[in-house]
Protein backbone atom coordinates (compact mmCIF):
# COMPACT_ATOMS: atom_id res chain seq x y z
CA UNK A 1 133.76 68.55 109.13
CA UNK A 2 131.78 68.09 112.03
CA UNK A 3 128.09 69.16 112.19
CA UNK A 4 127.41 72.48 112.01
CA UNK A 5 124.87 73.13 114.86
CA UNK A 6 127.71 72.00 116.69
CA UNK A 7 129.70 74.63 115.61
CA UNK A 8 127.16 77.21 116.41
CA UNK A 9 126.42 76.11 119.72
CA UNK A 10 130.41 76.21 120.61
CA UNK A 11 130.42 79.42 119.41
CA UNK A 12 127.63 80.88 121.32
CA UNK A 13 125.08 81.54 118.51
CA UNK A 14 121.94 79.45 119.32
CA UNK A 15 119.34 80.25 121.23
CA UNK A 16 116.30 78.71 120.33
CA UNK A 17 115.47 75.62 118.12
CA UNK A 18 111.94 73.49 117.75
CA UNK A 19 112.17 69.50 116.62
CA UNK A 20 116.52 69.97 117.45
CA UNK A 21 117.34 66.38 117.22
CA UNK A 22 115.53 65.95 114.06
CA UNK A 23 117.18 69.20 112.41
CA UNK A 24 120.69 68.22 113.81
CA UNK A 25 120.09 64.79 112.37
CA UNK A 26 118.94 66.28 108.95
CA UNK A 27 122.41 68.75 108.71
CA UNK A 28 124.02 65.61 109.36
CA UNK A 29 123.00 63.70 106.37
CA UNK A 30 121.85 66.27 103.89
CA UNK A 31 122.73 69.62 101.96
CA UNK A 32 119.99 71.80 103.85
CA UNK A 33 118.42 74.94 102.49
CA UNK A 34 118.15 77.72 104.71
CA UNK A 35 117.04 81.40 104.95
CA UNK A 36 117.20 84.35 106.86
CA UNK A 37 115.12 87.41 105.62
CA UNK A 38 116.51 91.20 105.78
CA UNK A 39 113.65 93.58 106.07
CA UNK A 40 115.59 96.84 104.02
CA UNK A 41 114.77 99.75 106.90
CA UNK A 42 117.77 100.98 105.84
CA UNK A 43 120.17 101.66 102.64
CA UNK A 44 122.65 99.37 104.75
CA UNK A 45 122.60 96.97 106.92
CA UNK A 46 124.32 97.08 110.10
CA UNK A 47 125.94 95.28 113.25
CA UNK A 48 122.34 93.64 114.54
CA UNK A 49 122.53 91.92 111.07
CA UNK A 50 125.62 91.09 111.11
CA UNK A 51 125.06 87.44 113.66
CA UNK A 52 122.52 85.75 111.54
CA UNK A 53 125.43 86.61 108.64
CA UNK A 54 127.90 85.09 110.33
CA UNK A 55 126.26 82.11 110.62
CA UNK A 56 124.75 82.03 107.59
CA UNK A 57 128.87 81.91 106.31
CA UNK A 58 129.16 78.92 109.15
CA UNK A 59 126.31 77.27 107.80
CA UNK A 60 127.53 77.82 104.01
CA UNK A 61 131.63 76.33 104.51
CA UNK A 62 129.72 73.40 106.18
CA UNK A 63 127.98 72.87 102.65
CA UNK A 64 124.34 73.89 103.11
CA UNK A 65 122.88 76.81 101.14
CA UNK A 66 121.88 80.08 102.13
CA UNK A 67 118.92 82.39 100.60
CA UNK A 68 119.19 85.61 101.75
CA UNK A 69 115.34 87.07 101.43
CA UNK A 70 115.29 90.88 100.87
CA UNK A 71 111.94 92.57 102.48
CA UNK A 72 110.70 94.16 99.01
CA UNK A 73 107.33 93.29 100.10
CA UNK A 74 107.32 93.11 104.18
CA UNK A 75 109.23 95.83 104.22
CA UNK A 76 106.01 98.21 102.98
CA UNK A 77 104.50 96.98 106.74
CA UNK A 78 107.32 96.91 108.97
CA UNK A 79 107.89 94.17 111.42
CA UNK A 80 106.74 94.96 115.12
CA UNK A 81 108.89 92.78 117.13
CA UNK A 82 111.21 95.44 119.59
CA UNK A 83 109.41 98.21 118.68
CA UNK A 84 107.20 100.37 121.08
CA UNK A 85 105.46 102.27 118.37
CA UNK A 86 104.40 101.96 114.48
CA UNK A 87 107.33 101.87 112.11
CA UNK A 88 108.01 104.77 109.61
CA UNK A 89 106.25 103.87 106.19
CA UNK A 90 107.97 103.44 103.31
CA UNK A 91 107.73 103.71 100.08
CA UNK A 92 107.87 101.41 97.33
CA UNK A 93 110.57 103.06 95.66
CA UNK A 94 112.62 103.99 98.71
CA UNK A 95 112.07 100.01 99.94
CA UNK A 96 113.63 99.12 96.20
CA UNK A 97 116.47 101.20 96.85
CA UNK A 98 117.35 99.99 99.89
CA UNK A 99 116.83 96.23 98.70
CA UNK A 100 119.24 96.91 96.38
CA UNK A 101 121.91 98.47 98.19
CA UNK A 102 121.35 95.29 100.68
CA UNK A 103 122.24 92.55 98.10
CA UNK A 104 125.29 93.87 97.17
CA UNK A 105 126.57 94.26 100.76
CA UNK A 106 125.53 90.47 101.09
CA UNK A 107 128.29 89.42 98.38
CA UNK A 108 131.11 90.50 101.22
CA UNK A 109 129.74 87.44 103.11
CA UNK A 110 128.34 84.89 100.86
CA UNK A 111 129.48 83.06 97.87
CA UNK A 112 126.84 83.29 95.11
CA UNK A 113 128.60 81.88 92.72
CA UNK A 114 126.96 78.70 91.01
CA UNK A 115 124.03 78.82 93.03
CA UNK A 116 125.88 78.16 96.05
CA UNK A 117 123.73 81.14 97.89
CA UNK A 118 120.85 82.68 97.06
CA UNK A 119 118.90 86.27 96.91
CA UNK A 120 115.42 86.49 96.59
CA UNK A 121 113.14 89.33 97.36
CA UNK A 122 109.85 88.57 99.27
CA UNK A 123 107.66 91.44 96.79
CA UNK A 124 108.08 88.80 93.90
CA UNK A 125 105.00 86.84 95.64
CA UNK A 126 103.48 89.13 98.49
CA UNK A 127 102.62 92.39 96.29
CA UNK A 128 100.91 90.35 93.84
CA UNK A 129 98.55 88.65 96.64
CA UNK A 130 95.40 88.58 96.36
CA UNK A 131 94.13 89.27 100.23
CA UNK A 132 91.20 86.90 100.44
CA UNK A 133 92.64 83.94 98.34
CA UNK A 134 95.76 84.89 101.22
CA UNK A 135 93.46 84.76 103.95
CA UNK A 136 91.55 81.29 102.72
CA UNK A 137 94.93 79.51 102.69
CA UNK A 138 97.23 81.27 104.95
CA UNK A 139 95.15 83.23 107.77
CA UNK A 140 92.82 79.88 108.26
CA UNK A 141 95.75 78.13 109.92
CA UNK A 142 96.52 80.98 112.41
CA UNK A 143 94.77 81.61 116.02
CA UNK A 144 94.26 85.23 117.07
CA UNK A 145 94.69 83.95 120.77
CA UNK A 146 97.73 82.19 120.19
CA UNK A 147 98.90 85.14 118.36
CA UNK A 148 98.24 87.75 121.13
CA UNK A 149 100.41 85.35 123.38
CA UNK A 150 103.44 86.02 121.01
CA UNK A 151 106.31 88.47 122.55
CA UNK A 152 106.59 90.90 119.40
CA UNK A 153 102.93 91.68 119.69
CA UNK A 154 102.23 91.82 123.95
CA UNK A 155 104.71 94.73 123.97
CA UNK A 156 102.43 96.70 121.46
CA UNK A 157 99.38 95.92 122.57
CA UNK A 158 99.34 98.73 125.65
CA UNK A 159 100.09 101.88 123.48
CA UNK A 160 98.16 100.24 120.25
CA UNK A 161 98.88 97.08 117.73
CA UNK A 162 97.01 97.97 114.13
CA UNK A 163 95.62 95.72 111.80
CA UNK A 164 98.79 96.60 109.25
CA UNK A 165 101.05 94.99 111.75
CA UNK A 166 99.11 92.41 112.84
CA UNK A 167 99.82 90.81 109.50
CA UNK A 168 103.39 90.95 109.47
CA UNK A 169 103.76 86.97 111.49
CA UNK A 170 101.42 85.89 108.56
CA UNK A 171 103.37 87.57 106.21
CA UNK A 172 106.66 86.19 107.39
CA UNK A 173 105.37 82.78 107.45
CA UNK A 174 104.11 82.94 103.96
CA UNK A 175 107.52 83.79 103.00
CA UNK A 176 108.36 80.45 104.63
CA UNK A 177 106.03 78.40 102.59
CA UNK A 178 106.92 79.74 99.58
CA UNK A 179 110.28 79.23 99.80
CA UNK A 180 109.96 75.92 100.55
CA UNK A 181 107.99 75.32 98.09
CA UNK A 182 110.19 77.12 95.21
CA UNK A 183 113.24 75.91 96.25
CA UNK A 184 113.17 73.29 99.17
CA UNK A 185 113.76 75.37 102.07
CA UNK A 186 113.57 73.70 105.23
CA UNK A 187 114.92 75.87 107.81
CA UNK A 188 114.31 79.59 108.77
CA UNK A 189 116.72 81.43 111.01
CA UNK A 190 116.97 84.85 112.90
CA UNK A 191 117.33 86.73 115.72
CA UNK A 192 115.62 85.56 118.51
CA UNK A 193 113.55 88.53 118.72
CA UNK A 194 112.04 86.92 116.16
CA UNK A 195 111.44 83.57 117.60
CA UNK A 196 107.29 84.11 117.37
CA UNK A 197 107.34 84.74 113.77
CA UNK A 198 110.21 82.12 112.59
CA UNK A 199 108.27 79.53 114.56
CA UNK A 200 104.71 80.22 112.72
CA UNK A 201 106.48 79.69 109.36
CA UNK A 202 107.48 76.31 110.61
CA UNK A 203 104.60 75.64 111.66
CA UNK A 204 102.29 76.84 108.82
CA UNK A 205 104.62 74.43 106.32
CA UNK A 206 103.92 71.44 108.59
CA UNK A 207 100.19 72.06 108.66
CA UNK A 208 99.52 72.90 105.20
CA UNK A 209 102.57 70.54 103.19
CA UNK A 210 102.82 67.84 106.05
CA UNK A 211 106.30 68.41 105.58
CA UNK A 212 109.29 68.58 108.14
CA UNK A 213 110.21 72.58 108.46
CA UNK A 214 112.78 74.00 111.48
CA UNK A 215 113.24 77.09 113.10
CA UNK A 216 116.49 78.12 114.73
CA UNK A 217 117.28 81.64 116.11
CA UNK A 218 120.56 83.72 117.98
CA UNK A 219 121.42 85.24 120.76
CA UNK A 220 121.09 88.69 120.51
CA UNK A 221 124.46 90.83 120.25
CA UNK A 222 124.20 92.06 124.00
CA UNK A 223 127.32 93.73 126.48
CA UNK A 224 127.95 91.39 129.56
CA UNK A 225 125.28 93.79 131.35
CA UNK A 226 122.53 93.11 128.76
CA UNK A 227 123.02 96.13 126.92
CA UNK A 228 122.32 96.26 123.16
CA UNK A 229 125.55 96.32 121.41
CA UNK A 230 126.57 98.38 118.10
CA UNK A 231 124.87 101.19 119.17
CA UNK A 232 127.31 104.65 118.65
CA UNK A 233 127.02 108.45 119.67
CA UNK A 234 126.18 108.76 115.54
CA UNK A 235 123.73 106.61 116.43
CA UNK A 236 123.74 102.54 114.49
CA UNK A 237 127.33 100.55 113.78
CA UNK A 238 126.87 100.41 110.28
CA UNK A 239 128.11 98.28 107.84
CA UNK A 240 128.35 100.74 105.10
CA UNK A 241 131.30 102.69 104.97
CA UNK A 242 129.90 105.93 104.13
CA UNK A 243 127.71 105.78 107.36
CA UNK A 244 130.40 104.64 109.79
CA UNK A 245 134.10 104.88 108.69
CA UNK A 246 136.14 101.82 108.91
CA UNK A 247 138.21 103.80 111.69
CA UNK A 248 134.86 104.49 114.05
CA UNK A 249 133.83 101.18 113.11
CA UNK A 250 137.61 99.56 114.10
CA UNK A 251 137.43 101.59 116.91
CA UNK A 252 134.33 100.77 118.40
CA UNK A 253 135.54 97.04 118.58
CA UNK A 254 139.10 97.94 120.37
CA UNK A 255 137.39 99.59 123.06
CA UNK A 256 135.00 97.15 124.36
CA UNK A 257 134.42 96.00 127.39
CA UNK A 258 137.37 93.67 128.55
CA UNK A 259 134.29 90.86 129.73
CA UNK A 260 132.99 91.04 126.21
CA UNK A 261 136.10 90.05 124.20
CA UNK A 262 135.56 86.22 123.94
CA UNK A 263 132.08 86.67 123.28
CA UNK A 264 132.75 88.94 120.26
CA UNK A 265 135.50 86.62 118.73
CA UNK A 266 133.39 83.76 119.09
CA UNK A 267 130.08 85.53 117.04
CA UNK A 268 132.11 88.32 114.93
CA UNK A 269 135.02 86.26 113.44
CA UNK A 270 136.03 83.19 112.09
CA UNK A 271 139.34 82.61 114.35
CA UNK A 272 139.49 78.68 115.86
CA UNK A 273 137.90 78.64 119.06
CA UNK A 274 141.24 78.22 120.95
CA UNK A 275 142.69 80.71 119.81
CA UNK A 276 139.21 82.51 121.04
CA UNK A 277 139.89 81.32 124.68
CA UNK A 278 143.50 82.63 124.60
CA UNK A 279 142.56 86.03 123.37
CA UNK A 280 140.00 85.70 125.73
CA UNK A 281 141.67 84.75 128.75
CA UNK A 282 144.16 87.72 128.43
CA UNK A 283 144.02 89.56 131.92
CA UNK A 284 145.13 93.33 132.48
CA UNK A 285 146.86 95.08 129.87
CA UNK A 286 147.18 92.63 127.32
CA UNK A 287 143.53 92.01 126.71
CA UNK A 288 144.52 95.06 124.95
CA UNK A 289 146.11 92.76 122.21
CA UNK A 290 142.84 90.86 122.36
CA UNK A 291 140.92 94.06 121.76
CA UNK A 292 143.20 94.98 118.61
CA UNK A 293 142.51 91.18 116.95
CA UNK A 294 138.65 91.44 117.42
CA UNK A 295 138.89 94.88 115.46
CA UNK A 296 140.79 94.38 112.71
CA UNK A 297 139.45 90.71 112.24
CA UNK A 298 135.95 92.56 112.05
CA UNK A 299 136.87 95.15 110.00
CA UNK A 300 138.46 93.04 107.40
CA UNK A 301 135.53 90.66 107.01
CA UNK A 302 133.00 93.67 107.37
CA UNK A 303 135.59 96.24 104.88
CA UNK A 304 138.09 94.21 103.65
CA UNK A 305 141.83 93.77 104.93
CA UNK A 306 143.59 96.35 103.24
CA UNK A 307 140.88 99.30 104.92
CA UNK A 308 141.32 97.17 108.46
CA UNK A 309 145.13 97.96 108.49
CA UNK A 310 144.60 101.32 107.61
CA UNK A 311 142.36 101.87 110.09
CA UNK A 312 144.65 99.98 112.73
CA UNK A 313 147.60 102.11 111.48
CA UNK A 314 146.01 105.45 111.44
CA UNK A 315 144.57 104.58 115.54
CA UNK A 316 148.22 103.45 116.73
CA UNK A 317 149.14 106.73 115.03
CA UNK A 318 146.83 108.83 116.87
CA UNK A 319 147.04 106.87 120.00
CA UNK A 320 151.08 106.85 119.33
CA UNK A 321 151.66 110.62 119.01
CA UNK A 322 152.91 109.95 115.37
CA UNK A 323 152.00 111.19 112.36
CA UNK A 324 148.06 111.46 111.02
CA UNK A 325 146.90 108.72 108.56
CA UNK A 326 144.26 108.86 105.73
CA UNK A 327 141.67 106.29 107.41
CA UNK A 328 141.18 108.95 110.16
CA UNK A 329 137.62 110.37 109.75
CA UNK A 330 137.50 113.37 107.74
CA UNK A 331 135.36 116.35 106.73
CA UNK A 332 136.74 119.04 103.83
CA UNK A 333 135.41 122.55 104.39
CA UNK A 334 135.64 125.03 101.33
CA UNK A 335 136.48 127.99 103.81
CA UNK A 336 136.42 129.04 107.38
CA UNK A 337 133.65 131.03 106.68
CA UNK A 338 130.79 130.13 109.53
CA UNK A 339 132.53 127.48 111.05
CA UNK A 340 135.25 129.34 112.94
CA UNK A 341 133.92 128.30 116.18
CA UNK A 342 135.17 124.90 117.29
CA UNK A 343 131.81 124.19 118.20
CA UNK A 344 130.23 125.25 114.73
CA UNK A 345 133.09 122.40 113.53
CA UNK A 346 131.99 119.94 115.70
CA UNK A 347 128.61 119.98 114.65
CA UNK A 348 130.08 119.86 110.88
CA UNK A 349 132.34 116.80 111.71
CA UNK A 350 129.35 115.01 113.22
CA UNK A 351 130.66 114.37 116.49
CA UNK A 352 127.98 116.19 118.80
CA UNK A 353 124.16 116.93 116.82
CA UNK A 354 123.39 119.88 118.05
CA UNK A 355 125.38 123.36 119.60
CA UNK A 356 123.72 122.77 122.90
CA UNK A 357 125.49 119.25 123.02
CA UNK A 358 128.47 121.07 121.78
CA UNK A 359 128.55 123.64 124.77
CA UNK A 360 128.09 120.77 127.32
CA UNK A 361 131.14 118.88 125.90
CA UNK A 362 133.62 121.77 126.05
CA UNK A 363 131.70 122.61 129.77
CA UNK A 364 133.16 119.67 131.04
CA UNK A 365 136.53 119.64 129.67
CA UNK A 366 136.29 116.93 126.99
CA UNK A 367 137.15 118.67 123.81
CA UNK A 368 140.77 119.34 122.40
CA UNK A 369 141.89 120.97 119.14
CA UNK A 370 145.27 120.05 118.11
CA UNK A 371 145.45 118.23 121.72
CA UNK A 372 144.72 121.96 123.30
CA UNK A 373 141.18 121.76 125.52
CA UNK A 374 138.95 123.77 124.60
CA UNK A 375 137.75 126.27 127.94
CA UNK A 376 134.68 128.66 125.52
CA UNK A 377 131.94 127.69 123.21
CA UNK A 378 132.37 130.62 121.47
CA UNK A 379 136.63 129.17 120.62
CA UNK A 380 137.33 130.33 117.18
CA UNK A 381 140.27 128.65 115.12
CA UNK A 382 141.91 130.55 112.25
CA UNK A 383 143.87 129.25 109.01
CA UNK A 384 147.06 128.94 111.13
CA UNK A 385 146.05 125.86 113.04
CA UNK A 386 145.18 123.77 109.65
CA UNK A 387 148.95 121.99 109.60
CA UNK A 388 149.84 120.13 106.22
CA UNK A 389 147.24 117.23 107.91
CA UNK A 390 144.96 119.56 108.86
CA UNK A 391 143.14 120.62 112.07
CA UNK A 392 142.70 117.67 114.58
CA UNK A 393 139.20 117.66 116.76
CA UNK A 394 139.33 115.19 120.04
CA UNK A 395 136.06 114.73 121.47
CA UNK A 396 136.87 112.44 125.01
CA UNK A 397 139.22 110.57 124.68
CA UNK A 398 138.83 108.09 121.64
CA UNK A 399 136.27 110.13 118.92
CA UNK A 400 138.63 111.62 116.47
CA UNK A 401 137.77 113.83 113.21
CA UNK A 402 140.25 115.79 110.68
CA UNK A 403 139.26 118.78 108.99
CA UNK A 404 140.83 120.03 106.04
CA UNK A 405 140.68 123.30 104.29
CA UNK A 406 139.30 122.72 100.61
C-alpha cells in the first residue's frame, strides 16, 4: 500500500499540513499515532464530523492508529472557532452523556479491537488541573499577540471574546502534549477551521519535548458554491438515526447537486477512485445513477447496509408510484383528536416548525396529502384517508412523512 497522505490528497481531503515532507516521510516508515478530538455539543455526532472520520478509517487500513479524544473536559468551555457568539454551557453531566453516546457511534467507523484504535476522553487530565501549575508550563509558551492573529479568535473579537474562551487553543494543545506523552502521539488532525488550534499543539510539543509533532487538517464539506453542506430544513444531517432517519439522511445524498457528486464519493465513501471519476463524469440523466451510489454507499457505512436498501427501496417506491415501505419516515398518532388539520400534522411530523411556516407552504402550492394539494390551512383529514399504510404528507417535492393511526 502506498502512502497514505497520498491517498488523502487524491481524494481531496487535505488542506493544510506544517513540516509535510517530514510527516509524509515518517507515515512512510513508521506505524504513526494520530488523533482527532470530538468536542460532545451534541448526543450525536453528525455530517461535519463525519471527514476527519473518514480519514481517520484511511489512515487506520494504511496501519497507523487512531485515538479518537472525546471533549469531557473542553467540552465544559466550548471551542470558538465558527462561532459569532458564546457557546451554550454545559453541564458536566449532560457533557458525560453526550461523550458517551459519541464513543459508541465511533465503533461504526473504527476497529478497536486489540488496541488497534483508541478512545480517550480529554476530562481524565484537564478537570483535575491545577490552573497556575497549567499556566507555569503551558500558558508560558503561548503569545497573546500571536494568538489574537489566529482566525477562530479575530471573528469574535468585534461582538466580544471572554477569558473562558480564550483558553480553549491552550486547552486543545494541552490535549496534544499529553497525548503524546501517554501514548506517542505525533500527529493531530481536524477540520481546517481548526487549523490555529491544531497548529499550537504542534507547536507547544516541539517547544516543551523537543520532539517532532505534525498537524494536518481537511477541507471543509462545502457545495460547489461554498455553501456548508449537511445542513437540512430539521436543521443538522445527523448521524444518529433517531435524529435523522436513514431515508432523510439517503435522501439528502440523492439529491445533490449534480457538480458535487465526485466530490462526495471521493470524501464520503470508500469506492476506488476510478470508479469515482466514472460516477462522476456521468452527464444528464444518468448522474442520477451516480446520485443513487453516493447515497446508499453513505448510508451503509453511516447505518449499515441492510437500513441503506431499505431506505433506497422505500424512495424508488415513493418516487415509483408503488407501494409504501417501512424506512419511510413515520409518526403514530393515538387519535385524530387536535391534529385534524393537515397543518396541525405537519407540525407533528416535523416537516415545517411552526403553523405560520405551515400556512406559507400550503400558500404556495407545495403540500399534498395522499398526492392531493392542499388549497386551506384550515384542511382537515378524517379516518377515511388513513389507507392500510396510512396517510401520506408531501411537503415539495422530495420531504415525505407517514402517519399512522395508533
Amino acid at each position: 500500500m502506498g502512502n497514505v497522505m497520498d491517498v488523502l490528497r487524491e481524494r481531496g481531503f487535505i488542506a493544510q499540513t506544517v513540516y509535510e515532507d517530514d510527516l509524509y516521510k515518517m507515515l512512510d516508515n513508521e506505524k504513526v499515532t494520530f488523533y482527532v478530538g470530538f468536542d460532545p455539543t451534541a448526543d450525536s455526532l453528525h455530517i461535519g464530523h463525519y471527514i476527519p472520520i473518514m480519514a481517520m478509517a484511511h489512515m487506520q487500513r494504511a496501519g497507523h492508529r487512531p485515538i479518537a479524544l472525546m471533549g469531557g473536559g473542553t467540552g465544559l468551555i466550548g471551542d470558538p472557532s465558527g462561532k459569532s457568539d458564546l457557546r451554550k454551557m454545559l453541564t458536566p453531566e449532560i457533557v458525560d452523556h453526550n461523550v458517551d453516546c459519541i464513543k459508541q457511534q465511533m465503533s461504526r467507523f473504527l476497529d478497536f479491537s486489540d488496541g488497534k484504535a483508541l478512545i480517550v476522553n480529554n476530562a481524565d487530565w484537564l478537570r483535575s488541573l491545577n490552573y497556575i501549575d497549567f499556566l507555569r508550563e503551558v500558558g508560558v509558551h503561548f503569545s497573546v499577540n500571536r494568538m489574537l492573529t489566529a482566525e477562530c479568535y479575530k471573528q469574535r473579537m468585534e461582538k466580544g471574546l471572554t477569558f473562558l474562551e480564550f483558553n480553549y487553543m491552550l486547552m486543545q494543545s494541552y490535549d496534544f502534549l499529553e497525548l503524546f506523552r501517554r501514548y506517542g502521539c505525533r500527529v493531530e488532525m481536524g477540520g481546517d477551521d481548526q487549523w490555529s488550534n491544531i497548529l499550537s499543539g504542534a507547536d507547544l510539543i516541539r517547544r516543551k519535548e523537543h520532539e517532532d509533532a505534525f498537524a494536518m487538517t481537511f477541507k471543509l464539506l462545502l457545495t460547489h458554491d461554498g455553501r456548508k453542506m449537511g445542513k437540512t430544513e430539521a436543521g443538522a444531517l445527523w448521524l444518529d438515526p433517531k435524529k435523522t432517519s436513514p431515508y432523510d439522511f439517503y435522501q439528502y445524498w440523492r439529491n445533490v447537486d449534480d457538480q458535487d457528486v465526485e466530490k462526495c464519493l471521493a470524501l464520503l465513501t470508500f469506492l476506488p477512485m476510478d470508479e469515482v471519476r466514472r460516477l462522476g463524469a456521468l452527464q444528464g440523466a444518468e448522474i442520477n445513477e451516480a446520485k443513487k451510489v453516493l447515497a446508499f454507499e453513505v448510508t451503509k457505512l453511516v447505518h449499515g447496509e441492510a437500513e441503506a436498501a431499505e431506505a433506497a427501496k422505500a424512495a424508488e417506491a415513493l418516487f415509483g408510484g408503488s407501494a409504501l415501505d417501512g424506512a419511510v419516515p413515520t409518526t403514530t398518532i393515538p387519535s385524530l383528536e387536535g391534529c385534524r388539520r393537515v397543518i396541525d400534522l405537519m407540525v407533528k411530523a416535523g416537516l415545517c416548525k411552526s403553523l405560520g411556516e405551515g400556512r406559507r407552504l400550503i400558500a404556495g402550492g407545495g403540500v399534498t396529502v395522499n398526492d392531493e394539494k392542499v388549497t386551506s390551512p384550515d384542511q382537515e383529514v378524517s379516518e377515511s384517508d388513513f389507507g392500510s399504510e396510512g396517510l401520506m404528507l408531501r411537503k415539495g417535492k422530495k420531504s415525505y412523512h407517514r402517519i399512522l393511526l395508533g
